[in-house]
Each structure stands twice: as C-alpha cells, then as structure tokens.
N, C-alpha and C. Protein backbone atom coordinates (compact mmCIF):
# COMPACT_ATOMS: atom_id res chain seq x y z
N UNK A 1 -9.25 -27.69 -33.73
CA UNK A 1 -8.77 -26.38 -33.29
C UNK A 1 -7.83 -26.57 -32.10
N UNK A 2 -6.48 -25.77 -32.41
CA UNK A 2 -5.66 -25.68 -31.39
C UNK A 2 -5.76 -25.22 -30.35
N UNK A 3 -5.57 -25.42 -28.84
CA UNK A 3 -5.88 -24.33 -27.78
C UNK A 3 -4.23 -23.85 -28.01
N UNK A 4 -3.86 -22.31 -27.84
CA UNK A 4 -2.84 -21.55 -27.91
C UNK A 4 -2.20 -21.53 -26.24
N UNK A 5 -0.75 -22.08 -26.35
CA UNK A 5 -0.31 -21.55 -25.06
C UNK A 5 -0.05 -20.74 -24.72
N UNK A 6 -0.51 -20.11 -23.27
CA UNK A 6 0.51 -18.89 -22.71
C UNK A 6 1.81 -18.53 -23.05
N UNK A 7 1.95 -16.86 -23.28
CA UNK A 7 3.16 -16.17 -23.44
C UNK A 7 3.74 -16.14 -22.42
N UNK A 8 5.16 -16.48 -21.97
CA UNK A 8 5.59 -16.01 -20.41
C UNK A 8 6.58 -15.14 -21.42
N UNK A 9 6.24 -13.80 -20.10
CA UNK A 9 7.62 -13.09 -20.18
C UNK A 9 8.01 -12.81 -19.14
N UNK A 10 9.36 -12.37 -19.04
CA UNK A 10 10.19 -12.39 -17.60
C UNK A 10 10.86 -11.30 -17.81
N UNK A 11 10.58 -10.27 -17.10
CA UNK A 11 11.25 -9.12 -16.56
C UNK A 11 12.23 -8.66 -15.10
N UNK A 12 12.75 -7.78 -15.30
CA UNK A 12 13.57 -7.11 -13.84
C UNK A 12 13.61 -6.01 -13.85
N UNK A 13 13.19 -5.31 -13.07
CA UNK A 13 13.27 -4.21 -12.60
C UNK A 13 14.57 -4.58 -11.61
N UNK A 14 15.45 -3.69 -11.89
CA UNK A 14 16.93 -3.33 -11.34
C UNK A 14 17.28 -1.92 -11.45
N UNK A 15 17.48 -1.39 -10.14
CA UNK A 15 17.43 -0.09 -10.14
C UNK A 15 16.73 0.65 -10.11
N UNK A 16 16.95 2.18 -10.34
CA UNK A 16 15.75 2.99 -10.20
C UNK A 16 15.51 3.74 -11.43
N UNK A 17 16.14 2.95 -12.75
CA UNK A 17 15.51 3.73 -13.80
C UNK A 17 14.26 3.40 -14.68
N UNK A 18 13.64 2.29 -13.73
CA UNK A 18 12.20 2.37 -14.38
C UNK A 18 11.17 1.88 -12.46
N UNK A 19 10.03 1.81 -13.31
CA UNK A 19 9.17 1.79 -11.79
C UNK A 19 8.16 0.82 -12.14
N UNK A 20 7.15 0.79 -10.88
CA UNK A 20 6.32 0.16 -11.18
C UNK A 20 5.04 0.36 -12.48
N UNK A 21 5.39 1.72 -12.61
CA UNK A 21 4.41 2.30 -13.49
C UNK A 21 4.90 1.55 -14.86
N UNK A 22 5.91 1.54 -15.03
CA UNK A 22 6.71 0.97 -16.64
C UNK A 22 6.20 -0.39 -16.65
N UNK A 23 6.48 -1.11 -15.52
CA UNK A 23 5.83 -2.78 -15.93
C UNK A 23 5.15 -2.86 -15.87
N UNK A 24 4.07 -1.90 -15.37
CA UNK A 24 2.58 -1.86 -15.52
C UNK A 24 2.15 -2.04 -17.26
N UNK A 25 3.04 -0.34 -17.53
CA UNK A 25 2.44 -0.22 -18.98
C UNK A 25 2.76 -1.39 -20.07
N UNK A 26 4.02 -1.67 -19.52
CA UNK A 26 4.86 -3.07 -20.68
C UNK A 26 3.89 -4.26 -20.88
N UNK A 27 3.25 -4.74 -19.22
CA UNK A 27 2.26 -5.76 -19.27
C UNK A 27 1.34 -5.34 -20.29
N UNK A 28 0.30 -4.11 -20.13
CA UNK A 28 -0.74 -3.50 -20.74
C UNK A 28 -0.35 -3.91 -22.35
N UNK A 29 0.95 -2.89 -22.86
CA UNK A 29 1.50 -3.16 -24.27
C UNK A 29 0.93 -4.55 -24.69
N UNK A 30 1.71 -5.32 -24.22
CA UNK A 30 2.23 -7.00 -24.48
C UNK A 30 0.38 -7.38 -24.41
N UNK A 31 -0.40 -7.39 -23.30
CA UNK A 31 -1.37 -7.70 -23.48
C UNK A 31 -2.78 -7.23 -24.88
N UNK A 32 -2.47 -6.00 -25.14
CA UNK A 32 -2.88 -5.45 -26.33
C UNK A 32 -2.55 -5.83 -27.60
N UNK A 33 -1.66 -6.37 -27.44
CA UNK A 33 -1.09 -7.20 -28.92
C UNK A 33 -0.95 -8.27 -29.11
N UNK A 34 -1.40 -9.14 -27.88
CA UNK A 34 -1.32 -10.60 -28.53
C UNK A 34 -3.13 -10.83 -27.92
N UNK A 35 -3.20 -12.08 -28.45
CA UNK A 35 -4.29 -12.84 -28.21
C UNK A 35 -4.64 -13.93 -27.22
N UNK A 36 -3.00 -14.36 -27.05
CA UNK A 36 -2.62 -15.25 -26.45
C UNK A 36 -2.98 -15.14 -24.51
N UNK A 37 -2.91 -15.96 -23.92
CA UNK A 37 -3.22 -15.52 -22.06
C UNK A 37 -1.19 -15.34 -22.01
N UNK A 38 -1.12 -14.23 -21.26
CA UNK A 38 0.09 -13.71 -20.58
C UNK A 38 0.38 -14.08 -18.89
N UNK A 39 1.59 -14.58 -18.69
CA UNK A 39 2.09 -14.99 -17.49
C UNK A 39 3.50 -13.80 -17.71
N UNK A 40 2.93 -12.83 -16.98
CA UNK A 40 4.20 -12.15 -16.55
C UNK A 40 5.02 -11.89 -15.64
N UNK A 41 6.30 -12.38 -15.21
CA UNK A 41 6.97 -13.10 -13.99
C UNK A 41 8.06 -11.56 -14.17
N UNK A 42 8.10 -10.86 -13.10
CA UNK A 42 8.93 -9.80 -13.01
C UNK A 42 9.82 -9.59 -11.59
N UNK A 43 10.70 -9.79 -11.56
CA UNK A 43 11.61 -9.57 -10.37
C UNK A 43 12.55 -8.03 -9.91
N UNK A 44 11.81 -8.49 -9.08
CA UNK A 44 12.43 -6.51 -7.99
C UNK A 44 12.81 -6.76 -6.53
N UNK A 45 13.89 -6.14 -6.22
CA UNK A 45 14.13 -6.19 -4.88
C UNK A 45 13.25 -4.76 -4.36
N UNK A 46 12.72 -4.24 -5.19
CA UNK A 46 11.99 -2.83 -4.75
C UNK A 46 10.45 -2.96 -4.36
N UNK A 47 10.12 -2.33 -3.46
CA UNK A 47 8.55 -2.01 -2.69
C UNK A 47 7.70 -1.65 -3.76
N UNK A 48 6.38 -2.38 -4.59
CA UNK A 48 6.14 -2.42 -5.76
C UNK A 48 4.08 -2.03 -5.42
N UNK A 49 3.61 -1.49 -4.82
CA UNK A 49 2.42 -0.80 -4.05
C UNK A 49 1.53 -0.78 -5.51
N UNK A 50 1.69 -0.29 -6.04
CA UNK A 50 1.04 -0.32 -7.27
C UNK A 50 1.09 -1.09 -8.33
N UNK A 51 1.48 -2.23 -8.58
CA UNK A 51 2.54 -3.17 -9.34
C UNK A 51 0.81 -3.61 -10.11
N UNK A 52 0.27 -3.75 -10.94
CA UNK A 52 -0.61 -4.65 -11.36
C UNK A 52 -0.80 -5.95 -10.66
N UNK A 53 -2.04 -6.16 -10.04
CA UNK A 53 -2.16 -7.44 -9.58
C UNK A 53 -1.70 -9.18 -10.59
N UNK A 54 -1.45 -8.95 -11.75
CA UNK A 54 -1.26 -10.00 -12.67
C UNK A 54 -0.49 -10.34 -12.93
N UNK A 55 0.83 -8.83 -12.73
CA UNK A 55 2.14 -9.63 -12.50
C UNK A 55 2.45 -10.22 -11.14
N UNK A 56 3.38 -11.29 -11.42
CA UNK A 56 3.55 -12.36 -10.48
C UNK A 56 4.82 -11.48 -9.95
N UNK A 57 5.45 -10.96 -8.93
CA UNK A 57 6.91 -10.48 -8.59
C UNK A 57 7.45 -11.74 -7.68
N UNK A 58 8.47 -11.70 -8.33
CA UNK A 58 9.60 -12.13 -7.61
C UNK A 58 10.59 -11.64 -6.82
N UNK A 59 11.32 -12.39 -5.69
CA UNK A 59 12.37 -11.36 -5.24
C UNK A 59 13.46 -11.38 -6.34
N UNK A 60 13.94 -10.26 -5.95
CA UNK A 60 15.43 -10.00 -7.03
C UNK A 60 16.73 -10.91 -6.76
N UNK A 61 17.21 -11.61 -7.57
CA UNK A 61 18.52 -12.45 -7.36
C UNK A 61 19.53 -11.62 -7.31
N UNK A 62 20.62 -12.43 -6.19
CA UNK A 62 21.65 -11.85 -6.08
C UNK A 62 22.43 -12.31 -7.46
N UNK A 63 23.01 -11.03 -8.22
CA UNK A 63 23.31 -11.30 -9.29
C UNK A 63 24.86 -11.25 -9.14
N UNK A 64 25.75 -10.43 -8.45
CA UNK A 64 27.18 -9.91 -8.17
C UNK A 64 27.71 -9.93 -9.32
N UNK A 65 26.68 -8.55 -9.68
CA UNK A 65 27.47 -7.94 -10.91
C UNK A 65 28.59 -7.02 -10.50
N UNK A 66 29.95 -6.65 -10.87
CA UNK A 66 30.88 -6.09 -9.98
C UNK A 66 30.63 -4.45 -10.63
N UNK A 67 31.35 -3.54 -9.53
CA UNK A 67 31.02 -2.47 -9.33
C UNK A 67 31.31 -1.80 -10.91
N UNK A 68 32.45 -2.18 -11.91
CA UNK A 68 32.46 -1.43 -12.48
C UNK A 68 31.54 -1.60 -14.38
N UNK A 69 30.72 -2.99 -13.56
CA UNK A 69 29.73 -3.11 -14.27
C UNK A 69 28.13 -2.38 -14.15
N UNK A 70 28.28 -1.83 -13.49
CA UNK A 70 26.83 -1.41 -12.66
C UNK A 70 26.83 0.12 -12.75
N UNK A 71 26.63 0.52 -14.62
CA UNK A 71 26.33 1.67 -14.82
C UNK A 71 25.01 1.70 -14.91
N UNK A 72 24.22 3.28 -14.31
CA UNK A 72 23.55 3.77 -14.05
C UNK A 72 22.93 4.82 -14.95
N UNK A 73 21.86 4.99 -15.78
CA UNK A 73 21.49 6.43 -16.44
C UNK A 73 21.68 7.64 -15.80
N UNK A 74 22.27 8.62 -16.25
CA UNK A 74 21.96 9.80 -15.17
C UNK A 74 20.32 9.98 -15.26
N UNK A 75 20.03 11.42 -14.60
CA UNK A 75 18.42 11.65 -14.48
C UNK A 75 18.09 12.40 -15.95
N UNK A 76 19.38 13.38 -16.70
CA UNK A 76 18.79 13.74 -17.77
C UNK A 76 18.85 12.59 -19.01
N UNK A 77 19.52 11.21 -19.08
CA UNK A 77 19.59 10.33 -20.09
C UNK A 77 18.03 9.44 -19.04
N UNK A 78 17.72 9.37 -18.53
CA UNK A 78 16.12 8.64 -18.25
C UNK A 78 15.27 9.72 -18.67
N UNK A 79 15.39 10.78 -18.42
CA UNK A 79 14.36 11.81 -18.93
C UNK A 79 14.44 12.30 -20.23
N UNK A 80 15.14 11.70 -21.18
CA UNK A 80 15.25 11.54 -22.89
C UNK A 80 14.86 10.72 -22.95
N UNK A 81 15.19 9.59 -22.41
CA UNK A 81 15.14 8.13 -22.67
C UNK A 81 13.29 7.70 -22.43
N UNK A 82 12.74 8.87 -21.85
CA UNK A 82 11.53 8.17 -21.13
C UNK A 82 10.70 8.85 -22.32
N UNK A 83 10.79 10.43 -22.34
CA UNK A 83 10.44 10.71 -23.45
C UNK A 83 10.13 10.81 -25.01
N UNK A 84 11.01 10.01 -25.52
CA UNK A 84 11.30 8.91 -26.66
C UNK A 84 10.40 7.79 -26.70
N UNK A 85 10.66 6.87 -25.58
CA UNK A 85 9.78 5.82 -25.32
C UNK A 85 8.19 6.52 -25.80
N UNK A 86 7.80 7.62 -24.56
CA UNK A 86 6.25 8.14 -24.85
C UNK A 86 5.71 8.63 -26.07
N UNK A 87 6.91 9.31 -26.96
CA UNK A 87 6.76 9.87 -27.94
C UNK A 87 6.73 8.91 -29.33
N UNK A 88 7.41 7.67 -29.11
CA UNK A 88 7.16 6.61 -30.14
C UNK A 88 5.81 5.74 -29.70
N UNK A 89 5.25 5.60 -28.09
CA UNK A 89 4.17 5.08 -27.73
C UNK A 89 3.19 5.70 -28.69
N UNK A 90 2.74 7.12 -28.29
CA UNK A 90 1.65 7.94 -28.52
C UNK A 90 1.76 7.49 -30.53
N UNK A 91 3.14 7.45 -31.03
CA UNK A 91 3.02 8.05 -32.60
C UNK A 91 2.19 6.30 -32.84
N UNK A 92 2.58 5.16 -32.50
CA UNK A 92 1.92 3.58 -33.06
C UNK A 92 1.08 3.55 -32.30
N UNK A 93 0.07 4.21 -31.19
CA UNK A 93 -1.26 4.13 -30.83
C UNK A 93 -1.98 5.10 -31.80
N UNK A 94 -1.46 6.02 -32.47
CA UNK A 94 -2.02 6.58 -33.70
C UNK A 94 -2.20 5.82 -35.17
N UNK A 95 -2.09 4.80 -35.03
CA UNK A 95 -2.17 3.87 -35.61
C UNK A 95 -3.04 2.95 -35.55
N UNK A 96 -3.96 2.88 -34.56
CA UNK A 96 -4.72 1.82 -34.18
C UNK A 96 -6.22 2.61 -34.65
C-alpha cells in the first residue's frame, strides 16, 4: 500500500475582491473532496484576523503589474459574481 502525497495548492489574494472568508471556504471545498493531507500556501499583502489557522500566508510579491493591467471588479460585478459562486455552491452540496 501506497502512502498518498500531499496536495499543495497556492493561492493569492490580490485585492479586495475576495477576503479571508473565500480562502477559508476554498480550503474547506478542496479539503471535502479529496482524501489526500492539504498544504495550502496563500499569499496576501492584506491583514488576514480570521484566515484559518492551516493556511500557511505568505507575504504578497511585488509583482509590477503596470497600471493598465490592474483591472478591478466593480462592487455590482463581485456582487453577481459572489452570488453565482453561492448559488452553484448550495445547488452541488445538494448533491451530497
């Protein structure tokens, strides 16, 4: 019998269109569906108070992406965008 290696995944939080609450839930997701032990390495230059103790944070790299690369959601395309997300969450936890 094989021992199975850890999943790493690597995330960023950049910006303010997701929070700590989202990599919370993403970890949760990812951990619910595999079997495997999870190493989740997530980088934020942002104050993360609630962050799950399991993700590992990193500081955020300077990336110098130039200005007219560095589009932004407005607040009503995150507030579709978030709603969608919840609304396809809730419909494949109806599934379980």
């Amino acid at each position: 019998m094989s021992i199975q290696k850890p999943v790493h995944i690597v995330a960023s939080l950049w910006g303010a269109a997701y929070n700590e609450k989202d990599a919370n839930n993403l970890y949760d997701m990812i951990c619910r569906n595999t079997s495997r032990q999870v190493c989740f390495q997530l980088f934020s230059g942002n104050e993360l108070p609630d962050l799950n103790p399991q993700i590992q944070k990193h500081p955020e790299p300077d990336l110098n992406v130039p200005p007219e690369h560095q589009q932004r959601m407005t607040e009503d395309e995150l507030t579709v965008y978030r709603e969608l997300i919840h609304t396809k969450t809730k419909s494949a936890e109806s599934y379980n």
